[in-house]
PDB file of N, CA and C in Angstrom:
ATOM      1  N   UNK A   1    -116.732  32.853 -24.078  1.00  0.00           N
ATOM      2  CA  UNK A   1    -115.522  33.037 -24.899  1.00  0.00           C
ATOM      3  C   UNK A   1    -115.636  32.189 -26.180  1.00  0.00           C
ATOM      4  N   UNK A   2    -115.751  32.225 -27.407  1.00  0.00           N
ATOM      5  CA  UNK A   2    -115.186  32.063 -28.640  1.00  0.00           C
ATOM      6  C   UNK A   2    -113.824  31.325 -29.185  1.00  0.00           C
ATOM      7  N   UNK A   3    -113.359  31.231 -27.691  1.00  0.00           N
ATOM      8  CA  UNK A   3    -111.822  30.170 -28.028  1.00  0.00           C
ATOM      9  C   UNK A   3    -111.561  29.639 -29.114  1.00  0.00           C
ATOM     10  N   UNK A   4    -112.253  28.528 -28.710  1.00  0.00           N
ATOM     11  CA  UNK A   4    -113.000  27.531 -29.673  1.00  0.00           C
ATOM     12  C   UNK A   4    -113.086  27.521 -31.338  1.00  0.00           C
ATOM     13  N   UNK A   5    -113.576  28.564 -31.656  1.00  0.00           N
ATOM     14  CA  UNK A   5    -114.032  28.866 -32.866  1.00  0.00           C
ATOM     15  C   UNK A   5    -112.438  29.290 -32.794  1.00  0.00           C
ATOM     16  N   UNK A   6    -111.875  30.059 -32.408  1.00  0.00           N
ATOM     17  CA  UNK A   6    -111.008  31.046 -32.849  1.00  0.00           C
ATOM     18  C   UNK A   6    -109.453  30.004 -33.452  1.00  0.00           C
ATOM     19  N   UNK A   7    -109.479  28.632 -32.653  1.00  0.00           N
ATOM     20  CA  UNK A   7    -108.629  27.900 -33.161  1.00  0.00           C
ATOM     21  C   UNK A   7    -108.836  26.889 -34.456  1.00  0.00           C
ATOM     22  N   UNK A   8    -110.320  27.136 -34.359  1.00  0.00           N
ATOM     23  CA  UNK A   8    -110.890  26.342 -35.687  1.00  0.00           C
ATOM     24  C   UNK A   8    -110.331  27.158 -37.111  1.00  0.00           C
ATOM     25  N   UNK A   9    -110.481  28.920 -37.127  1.00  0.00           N
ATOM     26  CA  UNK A   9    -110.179  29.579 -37.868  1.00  0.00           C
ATOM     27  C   UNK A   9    -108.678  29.358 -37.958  1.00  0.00           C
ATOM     28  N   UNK A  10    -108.154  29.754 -36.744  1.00  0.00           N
ATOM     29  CA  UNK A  10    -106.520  28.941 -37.590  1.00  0.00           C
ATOM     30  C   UNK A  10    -106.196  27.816 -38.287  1.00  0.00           C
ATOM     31  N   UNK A  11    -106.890  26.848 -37.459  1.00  0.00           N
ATOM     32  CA  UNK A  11    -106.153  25.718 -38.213  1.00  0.00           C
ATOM     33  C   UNK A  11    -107.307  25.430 -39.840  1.00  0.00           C
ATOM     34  N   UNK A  12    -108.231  26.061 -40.568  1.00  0.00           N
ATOM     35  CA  UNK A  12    -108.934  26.348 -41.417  1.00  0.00           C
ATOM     36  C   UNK A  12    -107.779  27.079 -42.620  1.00  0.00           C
ATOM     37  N   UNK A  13    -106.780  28.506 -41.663  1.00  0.00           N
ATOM     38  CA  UNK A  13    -106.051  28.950 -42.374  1.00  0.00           C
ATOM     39  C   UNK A  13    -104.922  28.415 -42.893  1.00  0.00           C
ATOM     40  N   UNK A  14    -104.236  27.410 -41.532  1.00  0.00           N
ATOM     41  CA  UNK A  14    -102.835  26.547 -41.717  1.00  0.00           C
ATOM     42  C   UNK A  14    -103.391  25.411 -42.640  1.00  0.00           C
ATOM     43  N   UNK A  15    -104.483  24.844 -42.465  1.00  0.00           N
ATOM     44  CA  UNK A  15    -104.658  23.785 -43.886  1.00  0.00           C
ATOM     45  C   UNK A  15    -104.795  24.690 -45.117  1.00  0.00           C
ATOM     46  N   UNK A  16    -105.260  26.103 -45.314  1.00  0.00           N
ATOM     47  CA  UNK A  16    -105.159  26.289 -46.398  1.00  0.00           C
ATOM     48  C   UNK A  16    -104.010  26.918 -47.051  1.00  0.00           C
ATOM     49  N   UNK A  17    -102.989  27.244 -46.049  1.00  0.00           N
ATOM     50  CA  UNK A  17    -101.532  27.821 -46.561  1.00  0.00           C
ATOM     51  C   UNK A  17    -101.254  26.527 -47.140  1.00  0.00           C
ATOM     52  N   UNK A  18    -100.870  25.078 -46.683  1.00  0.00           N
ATOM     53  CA  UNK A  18    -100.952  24.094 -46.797  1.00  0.00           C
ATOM     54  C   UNK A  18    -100.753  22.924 -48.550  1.00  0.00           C
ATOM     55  N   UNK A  19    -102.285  23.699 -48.390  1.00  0.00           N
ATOM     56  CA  UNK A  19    -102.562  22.830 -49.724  1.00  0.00           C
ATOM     57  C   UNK A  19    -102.280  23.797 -50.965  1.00  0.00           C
ATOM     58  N   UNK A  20    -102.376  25.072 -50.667  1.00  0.00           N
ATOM     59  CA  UNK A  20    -101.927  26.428 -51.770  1.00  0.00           C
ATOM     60  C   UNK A  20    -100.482  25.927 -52.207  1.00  0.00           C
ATOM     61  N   UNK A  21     -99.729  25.844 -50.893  1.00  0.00           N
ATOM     62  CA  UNK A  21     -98.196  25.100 -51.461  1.00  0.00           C
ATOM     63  C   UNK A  21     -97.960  23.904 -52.332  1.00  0.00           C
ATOM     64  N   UNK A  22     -98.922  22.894 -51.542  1.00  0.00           N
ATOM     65  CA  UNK A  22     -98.964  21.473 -52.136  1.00  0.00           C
ATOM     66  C   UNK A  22     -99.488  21.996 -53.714  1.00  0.00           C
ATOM     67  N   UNK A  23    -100.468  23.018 -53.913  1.00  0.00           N
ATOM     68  CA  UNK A  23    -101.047  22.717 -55.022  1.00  0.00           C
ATOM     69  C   UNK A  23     -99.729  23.551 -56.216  1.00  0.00           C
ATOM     70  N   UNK A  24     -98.824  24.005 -55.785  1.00  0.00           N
ATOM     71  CA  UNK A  24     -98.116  25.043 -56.595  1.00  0.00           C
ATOM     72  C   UNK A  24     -96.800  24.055 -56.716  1.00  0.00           C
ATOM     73  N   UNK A  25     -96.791  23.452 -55.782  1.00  0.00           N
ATOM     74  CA  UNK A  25     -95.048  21.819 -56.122  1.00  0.00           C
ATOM     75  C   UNK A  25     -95.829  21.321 -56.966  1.00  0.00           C
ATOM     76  N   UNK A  26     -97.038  20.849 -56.809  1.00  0.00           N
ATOM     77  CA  UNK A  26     -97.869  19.732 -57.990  1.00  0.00           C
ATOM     78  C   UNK A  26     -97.686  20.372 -59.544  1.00  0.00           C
ATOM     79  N   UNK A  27     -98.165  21.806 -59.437  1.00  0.00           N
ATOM     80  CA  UNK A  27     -98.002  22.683 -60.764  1.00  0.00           C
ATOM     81  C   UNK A  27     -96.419  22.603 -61.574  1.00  0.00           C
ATOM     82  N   UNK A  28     -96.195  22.961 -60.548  1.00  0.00           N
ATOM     83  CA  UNK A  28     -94.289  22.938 -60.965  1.00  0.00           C
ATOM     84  C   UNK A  28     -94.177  21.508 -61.389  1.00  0.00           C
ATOM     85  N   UNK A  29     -94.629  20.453 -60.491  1.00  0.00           N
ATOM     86  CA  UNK A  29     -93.903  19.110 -61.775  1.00  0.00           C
ATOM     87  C   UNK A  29     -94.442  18.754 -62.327  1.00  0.00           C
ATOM     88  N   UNK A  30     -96.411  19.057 -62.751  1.00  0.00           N
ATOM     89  CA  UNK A  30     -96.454  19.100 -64.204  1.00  0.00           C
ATOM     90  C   UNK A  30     -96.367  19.811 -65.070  1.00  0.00           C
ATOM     91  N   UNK A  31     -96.190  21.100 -64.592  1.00  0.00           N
ATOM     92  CA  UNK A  31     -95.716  21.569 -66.054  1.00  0.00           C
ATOM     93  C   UNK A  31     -94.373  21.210 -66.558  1.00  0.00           C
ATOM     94  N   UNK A  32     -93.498  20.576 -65.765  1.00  0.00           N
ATOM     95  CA  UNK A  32     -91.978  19.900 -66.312  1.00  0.00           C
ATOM     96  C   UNK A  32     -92.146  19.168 -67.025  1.00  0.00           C
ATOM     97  N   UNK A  33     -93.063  18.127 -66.390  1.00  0.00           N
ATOM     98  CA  UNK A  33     -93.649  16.742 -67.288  1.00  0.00           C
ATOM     99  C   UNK A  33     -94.041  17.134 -68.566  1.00  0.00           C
ATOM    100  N   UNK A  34     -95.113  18.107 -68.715  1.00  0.00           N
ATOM    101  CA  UNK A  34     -95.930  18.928 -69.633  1.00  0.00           C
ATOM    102  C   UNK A  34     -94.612  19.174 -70.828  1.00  0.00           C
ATOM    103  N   UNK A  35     -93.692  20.129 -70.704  1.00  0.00           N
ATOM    104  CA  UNK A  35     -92.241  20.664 -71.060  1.00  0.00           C
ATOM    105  C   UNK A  35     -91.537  19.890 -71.824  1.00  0.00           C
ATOM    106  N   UNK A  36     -91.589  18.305 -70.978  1.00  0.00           N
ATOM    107  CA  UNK A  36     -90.793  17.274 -71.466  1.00  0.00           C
ATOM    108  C   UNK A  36     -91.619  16.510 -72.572  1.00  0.00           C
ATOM    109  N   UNK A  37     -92.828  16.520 -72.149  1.00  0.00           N
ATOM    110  CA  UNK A  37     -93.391  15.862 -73.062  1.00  0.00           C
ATOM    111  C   UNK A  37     -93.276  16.508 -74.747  1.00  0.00           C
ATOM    112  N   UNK A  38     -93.905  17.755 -74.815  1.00  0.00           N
ATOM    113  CA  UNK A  38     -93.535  18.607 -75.695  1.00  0.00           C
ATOM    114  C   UNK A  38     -91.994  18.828 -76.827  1.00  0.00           C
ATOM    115  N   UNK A  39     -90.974  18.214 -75.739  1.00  0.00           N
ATOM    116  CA  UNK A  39     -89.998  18.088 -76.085  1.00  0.00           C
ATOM    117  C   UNK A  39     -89.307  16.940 -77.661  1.00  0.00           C
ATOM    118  N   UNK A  40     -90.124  16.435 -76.665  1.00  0.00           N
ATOM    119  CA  UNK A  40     -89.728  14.630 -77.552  1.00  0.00           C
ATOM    120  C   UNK A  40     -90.593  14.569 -78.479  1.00  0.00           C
TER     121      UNK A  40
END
């Protein structure tokens, strides 16, 4: 059986839903920063 592997592939996928999010909050507050800076 392949179990094994088969939970490696999930949790491969759940870290990469993960960091896709983390990397898209990071985007969102610099481009605010970015916005603000521009501002002043």
């Amino acid at each position: 059986m392949m179990y094994q592997s088969d939970i490696f592939w999930v949790e491969q996928l759940i870290a990469y839903c993960i960091a896709a999010i983390l990397w898209c909050i990071i985007d969102k507050i610099n481009s605010r920063k970015h916005i603000k800076d521009t501002e002043e």
